[in-house]
PDB file of N, CA and C in Angstrom:
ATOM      1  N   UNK A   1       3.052   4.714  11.083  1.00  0.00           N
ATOM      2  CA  UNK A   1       4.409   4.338  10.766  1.00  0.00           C
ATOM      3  C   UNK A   1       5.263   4.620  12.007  1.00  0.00           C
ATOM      4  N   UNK A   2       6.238   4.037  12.195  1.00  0.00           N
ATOM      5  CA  UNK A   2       6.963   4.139  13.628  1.00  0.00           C
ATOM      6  C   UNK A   2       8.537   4.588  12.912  1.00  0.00           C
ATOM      7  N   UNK A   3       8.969   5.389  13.699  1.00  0.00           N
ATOM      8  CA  UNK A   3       9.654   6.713  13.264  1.00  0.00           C
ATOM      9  C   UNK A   3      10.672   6.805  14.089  1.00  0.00           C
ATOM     10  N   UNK A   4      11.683   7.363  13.930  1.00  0.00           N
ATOM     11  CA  UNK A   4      13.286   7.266  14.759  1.00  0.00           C
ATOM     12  C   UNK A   4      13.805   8.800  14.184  1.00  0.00           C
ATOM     13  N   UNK A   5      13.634   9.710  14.947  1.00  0.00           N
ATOM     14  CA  UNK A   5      14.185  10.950  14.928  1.00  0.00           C
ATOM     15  C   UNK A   5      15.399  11.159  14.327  1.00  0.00           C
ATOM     16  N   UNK A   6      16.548  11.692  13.712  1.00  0.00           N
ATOM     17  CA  UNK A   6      17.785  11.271  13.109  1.00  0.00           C
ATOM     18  C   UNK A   6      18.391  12.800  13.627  1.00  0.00           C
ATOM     19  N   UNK A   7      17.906  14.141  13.437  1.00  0.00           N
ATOM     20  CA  UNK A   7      17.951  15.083  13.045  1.00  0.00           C
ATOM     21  C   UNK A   7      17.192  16.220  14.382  1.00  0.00           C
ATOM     22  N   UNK A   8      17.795  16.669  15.146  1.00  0.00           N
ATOM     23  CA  UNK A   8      16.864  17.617  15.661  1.00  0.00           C
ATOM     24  C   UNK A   8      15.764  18.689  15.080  1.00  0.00           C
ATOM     25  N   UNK A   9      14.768  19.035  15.680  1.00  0.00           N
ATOM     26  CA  UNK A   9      13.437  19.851  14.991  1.00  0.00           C
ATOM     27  C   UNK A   9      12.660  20.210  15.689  1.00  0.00           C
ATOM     28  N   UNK A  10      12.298  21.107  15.866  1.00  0.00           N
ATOM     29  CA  UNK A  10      11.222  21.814  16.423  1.00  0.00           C
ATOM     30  C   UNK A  10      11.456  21.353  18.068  1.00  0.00           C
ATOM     31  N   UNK A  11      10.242  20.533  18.628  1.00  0.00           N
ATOM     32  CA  UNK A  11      10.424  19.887  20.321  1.00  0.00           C
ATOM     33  C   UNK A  11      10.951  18.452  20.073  1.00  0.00           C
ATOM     34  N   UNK A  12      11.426  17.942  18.923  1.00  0.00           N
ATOM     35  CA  UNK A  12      11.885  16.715  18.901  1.00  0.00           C
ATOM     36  C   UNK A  12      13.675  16.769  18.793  1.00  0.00           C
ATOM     37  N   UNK A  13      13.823  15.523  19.490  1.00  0.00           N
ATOM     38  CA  UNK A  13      15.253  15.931  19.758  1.00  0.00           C
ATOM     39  C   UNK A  13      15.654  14.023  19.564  1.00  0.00           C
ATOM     40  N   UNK A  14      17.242  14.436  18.226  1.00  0.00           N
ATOM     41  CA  UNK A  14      17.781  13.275  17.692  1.00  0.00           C
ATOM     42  C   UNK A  14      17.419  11.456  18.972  1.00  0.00           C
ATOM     43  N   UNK A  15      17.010  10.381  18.205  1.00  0.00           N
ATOM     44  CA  UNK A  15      17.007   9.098  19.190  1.00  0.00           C
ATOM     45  C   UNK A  15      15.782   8.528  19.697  1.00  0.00           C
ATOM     46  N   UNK A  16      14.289  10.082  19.534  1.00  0.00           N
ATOM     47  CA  UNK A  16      13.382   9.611  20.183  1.00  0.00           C
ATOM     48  C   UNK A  16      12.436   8.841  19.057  1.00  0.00           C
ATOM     49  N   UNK A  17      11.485   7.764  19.061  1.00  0.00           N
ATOM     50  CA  UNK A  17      11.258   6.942  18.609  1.00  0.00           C
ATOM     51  C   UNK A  17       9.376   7.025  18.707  1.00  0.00           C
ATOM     52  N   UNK A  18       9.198   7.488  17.760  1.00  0.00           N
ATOM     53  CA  UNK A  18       7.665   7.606  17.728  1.00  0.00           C
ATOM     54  C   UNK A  18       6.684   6.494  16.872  1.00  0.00           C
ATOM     55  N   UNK A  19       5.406   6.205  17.379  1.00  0.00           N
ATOM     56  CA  UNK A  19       4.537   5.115  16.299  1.00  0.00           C
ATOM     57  C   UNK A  19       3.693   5.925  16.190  1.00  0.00           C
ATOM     58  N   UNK A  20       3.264   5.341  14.698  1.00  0.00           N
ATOM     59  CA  UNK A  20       1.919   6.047  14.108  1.00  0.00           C
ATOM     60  C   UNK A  20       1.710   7.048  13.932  1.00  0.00           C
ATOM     61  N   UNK A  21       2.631   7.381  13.030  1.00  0.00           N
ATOM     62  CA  UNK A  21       3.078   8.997  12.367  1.00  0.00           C
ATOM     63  C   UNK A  21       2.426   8.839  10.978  1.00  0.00           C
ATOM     64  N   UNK A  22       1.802   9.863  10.582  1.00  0.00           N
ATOM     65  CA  UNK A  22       0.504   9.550   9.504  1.00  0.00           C
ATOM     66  C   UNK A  22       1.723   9.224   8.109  1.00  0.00           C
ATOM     67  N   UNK A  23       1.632   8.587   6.733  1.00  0.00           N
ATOM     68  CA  UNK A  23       3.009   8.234   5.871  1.00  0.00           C
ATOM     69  C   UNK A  23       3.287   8.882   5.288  1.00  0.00           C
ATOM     70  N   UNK A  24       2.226  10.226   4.754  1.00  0.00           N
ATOM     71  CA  UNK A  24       2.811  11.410   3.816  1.00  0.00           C
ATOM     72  C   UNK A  24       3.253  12.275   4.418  1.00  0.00           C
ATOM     73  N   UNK A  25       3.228  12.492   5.924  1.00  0.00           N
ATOM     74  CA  UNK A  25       4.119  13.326   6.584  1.00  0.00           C
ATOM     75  C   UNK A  25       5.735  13.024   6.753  1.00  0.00           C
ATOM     76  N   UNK A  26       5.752  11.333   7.009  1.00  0.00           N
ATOM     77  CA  UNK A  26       6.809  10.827   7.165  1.00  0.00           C
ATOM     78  C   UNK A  26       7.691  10.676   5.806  1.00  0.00           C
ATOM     79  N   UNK A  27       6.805  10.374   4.752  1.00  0.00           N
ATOM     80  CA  UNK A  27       8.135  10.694   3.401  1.00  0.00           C
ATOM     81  C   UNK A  27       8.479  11.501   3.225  1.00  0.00           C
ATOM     82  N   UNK A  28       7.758  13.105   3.932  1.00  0.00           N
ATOM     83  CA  UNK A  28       8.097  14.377   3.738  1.00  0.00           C
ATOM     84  C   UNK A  28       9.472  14.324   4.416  1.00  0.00           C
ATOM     85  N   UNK A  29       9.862  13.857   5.353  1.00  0.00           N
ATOM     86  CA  UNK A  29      10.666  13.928   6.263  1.00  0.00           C
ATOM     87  C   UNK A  29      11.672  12.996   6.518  1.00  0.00           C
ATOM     88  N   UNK A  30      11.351  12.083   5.624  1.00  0.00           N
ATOM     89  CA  UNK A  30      12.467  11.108   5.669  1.00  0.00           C
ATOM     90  C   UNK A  30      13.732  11.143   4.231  1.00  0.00           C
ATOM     91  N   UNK A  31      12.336  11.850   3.319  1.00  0.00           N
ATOM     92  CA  UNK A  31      13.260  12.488   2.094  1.00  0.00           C
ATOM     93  C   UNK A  31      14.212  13.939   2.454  1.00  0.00           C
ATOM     94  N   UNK A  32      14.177  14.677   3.876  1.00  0.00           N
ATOM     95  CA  UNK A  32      14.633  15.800   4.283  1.00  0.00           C
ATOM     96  C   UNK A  32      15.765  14.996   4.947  1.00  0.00           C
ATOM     97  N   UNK A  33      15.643  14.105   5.505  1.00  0.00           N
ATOM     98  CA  UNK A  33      17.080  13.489   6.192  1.00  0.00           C
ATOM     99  C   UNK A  33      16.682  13.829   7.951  1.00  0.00           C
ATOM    100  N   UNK A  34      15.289  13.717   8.269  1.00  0.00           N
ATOM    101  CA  UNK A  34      15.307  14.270   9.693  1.00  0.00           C
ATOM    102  C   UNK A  34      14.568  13.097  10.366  1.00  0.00           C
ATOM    103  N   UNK A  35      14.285  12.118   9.465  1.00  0.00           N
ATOM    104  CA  UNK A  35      13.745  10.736  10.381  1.00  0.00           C
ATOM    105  C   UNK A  35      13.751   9.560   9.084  1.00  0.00           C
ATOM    106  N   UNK A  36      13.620   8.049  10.020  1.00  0.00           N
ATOM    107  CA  UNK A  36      14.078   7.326   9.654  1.00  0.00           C
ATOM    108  C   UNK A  36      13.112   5.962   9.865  1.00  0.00           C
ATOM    109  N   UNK A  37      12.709   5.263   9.190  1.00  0.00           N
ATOM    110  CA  UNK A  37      11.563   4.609   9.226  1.00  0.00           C
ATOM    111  C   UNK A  37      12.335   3.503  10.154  1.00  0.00           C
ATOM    112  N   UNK A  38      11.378   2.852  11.309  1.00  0.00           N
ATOM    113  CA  UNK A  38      11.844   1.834  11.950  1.00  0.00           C
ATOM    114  C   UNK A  38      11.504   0.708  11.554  1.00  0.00           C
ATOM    115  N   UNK A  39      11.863  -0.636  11.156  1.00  0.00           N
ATOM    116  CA  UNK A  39      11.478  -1.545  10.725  1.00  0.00           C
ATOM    117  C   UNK A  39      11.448  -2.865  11.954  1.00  0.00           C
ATOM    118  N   UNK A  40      10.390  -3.550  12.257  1.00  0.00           N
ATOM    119  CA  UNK A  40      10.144  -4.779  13.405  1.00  0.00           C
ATOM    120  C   UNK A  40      10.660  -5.694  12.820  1.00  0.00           C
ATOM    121  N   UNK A  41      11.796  -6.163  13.252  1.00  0.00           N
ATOM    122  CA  UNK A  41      12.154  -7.429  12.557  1.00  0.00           C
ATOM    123  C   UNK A  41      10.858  -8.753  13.264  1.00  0.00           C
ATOM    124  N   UNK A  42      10.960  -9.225  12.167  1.00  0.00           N
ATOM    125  CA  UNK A  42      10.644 -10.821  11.779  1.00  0.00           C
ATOM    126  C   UNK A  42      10.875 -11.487  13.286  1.00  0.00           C
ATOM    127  N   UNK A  43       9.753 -11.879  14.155  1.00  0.00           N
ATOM    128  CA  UNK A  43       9.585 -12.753  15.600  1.00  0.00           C
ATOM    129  C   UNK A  43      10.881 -14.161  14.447  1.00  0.00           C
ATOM    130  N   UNK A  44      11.662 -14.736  15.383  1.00  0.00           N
ATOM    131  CA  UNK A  44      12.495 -16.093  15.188  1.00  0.00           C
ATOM    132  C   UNK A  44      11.216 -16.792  16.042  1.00  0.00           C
ATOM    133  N   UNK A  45      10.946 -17.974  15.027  1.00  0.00           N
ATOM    134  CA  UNK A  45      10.122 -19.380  15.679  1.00  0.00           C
ATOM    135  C   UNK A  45      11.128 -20.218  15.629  1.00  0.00           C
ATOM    136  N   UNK A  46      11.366 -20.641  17.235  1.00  0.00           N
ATOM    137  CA  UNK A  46      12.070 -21.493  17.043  1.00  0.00           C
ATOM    138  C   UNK A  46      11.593 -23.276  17.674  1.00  0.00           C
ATOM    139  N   UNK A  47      11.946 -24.674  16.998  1.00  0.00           N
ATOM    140  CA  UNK A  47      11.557 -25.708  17.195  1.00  0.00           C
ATOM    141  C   UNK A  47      12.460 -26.763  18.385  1.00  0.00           C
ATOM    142  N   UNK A  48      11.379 -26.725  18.903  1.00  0.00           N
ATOM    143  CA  UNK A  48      12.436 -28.005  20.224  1.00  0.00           C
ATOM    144  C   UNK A  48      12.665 -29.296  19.345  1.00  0.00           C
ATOM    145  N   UNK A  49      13.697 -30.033  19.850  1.00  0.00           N
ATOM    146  CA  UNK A  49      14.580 -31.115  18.735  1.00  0.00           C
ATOM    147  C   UNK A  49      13.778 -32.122  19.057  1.00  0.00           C
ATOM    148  N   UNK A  50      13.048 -32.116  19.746  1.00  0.00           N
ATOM    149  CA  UNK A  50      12.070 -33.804  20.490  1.00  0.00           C
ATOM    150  C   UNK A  50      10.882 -33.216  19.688  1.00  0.00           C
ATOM    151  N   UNK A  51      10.632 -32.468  19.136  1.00  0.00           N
ATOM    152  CA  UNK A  51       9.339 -32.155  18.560  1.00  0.00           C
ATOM    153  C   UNK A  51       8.963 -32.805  17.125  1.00  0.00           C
ATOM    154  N   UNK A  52       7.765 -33.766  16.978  1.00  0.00           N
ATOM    155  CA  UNK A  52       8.185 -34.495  15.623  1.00  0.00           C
ATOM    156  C   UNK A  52       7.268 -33.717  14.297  1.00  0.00           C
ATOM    157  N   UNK A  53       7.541 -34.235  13.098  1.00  0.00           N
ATOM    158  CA  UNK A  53       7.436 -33.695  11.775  1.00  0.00           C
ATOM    159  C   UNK A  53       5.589 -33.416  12.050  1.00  0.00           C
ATOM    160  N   UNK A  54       4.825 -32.386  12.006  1.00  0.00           N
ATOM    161  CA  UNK A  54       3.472 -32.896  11.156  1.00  0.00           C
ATOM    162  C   UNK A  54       3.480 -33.024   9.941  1.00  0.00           C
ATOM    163  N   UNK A  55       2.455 -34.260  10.082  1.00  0.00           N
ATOM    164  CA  UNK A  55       2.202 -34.988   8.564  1.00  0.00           C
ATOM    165  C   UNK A  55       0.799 -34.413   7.939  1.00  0.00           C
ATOM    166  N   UNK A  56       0.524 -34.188   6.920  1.00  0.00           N
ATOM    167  CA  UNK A  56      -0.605 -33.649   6.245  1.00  0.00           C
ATOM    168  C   UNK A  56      -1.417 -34.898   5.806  1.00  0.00           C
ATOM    169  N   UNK A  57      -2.513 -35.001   5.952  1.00  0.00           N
ATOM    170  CA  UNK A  57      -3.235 -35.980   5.196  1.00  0.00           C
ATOM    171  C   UNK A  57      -3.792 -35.446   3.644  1.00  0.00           C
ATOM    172  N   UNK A  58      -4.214 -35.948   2.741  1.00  0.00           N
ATOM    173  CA  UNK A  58      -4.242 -35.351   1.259  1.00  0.00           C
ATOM    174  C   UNK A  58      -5.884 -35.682   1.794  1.00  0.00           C
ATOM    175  N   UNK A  59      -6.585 -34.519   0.982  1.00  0.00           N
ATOM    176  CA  UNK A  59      -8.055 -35.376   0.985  1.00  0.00           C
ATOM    177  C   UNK A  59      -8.552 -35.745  -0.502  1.00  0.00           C
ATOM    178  N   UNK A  60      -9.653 -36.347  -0.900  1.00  0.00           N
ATOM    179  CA  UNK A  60      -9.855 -36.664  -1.575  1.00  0.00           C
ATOM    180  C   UNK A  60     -11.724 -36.179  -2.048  1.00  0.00           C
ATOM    181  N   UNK A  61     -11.739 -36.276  -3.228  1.00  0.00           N
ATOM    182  CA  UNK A  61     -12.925 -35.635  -3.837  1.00  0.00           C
ATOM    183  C   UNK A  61     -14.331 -36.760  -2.557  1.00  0.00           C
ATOM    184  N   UNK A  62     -15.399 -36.086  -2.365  1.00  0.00           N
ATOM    185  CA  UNK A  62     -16.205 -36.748  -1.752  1.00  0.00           C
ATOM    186  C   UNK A  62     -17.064 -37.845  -2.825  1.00  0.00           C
ATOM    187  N   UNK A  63     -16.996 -39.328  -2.020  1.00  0.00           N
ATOM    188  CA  UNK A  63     -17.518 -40.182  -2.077  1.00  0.00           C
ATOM    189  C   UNK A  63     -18.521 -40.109  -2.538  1.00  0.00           C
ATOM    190  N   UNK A  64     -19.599 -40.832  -3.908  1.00  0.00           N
ATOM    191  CA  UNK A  64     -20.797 -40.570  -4.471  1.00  0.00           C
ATOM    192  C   UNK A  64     -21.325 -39.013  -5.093  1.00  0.00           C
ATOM    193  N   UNK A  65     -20.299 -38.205  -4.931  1.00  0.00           N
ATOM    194  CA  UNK A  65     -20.819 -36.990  -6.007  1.00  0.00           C
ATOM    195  C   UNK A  65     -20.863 -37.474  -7.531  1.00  0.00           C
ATOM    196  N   UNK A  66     -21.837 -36.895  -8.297  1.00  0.00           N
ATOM    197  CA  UNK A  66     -21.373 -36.862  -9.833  1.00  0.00           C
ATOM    198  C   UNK A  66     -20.686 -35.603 -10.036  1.00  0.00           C
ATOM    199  N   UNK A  67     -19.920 -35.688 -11.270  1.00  0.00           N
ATOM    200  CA  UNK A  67     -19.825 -34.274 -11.685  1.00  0.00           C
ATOM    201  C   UNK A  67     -20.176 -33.605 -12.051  1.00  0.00           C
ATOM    202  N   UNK A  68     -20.412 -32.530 -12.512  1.00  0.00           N
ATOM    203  CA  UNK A  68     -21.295 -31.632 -13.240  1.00  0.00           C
ATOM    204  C   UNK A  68     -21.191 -32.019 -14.834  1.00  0.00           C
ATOM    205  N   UNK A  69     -22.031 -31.704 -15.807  1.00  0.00           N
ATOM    206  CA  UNK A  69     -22.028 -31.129 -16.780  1.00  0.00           C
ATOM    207  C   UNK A  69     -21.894 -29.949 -17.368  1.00  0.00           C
TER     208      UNK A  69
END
């Protein structure tokens, strides 16, 4: 879990920004008010305007099967 200090403690000091902090340590500590879960926002995809629609083709059941019984 990636972690944002809030609260000074021990050798950690308020701002510094840690990953991969094991999660039952971190609810211990985020329910104390001394860190703060960081969240990665969402990458933006963005589309060039000359770029055109893809079209899906549908397929269809294969040619000469029977069906089962």
């Amino acid at each position: 879990m990636k972690v944002r200090i809030l609260m000074g403690f021990d050798a950690y000091e308020p701002g510094q920004v840690f990953e991969d902090w094991p999660g039952g340590m971190c609810e211990i500590l985020i329910a104390r008010g001394l860190i703060e879960e960081v969240k990665e926002k969402a990458p933006v995809v963005e589309r060039s305007v000359d770029e055109p629609e893809i079209e899906t083709a549908e397929s269809s059941p294969k040619a000469g099967k029977k069906p089962r019984k």
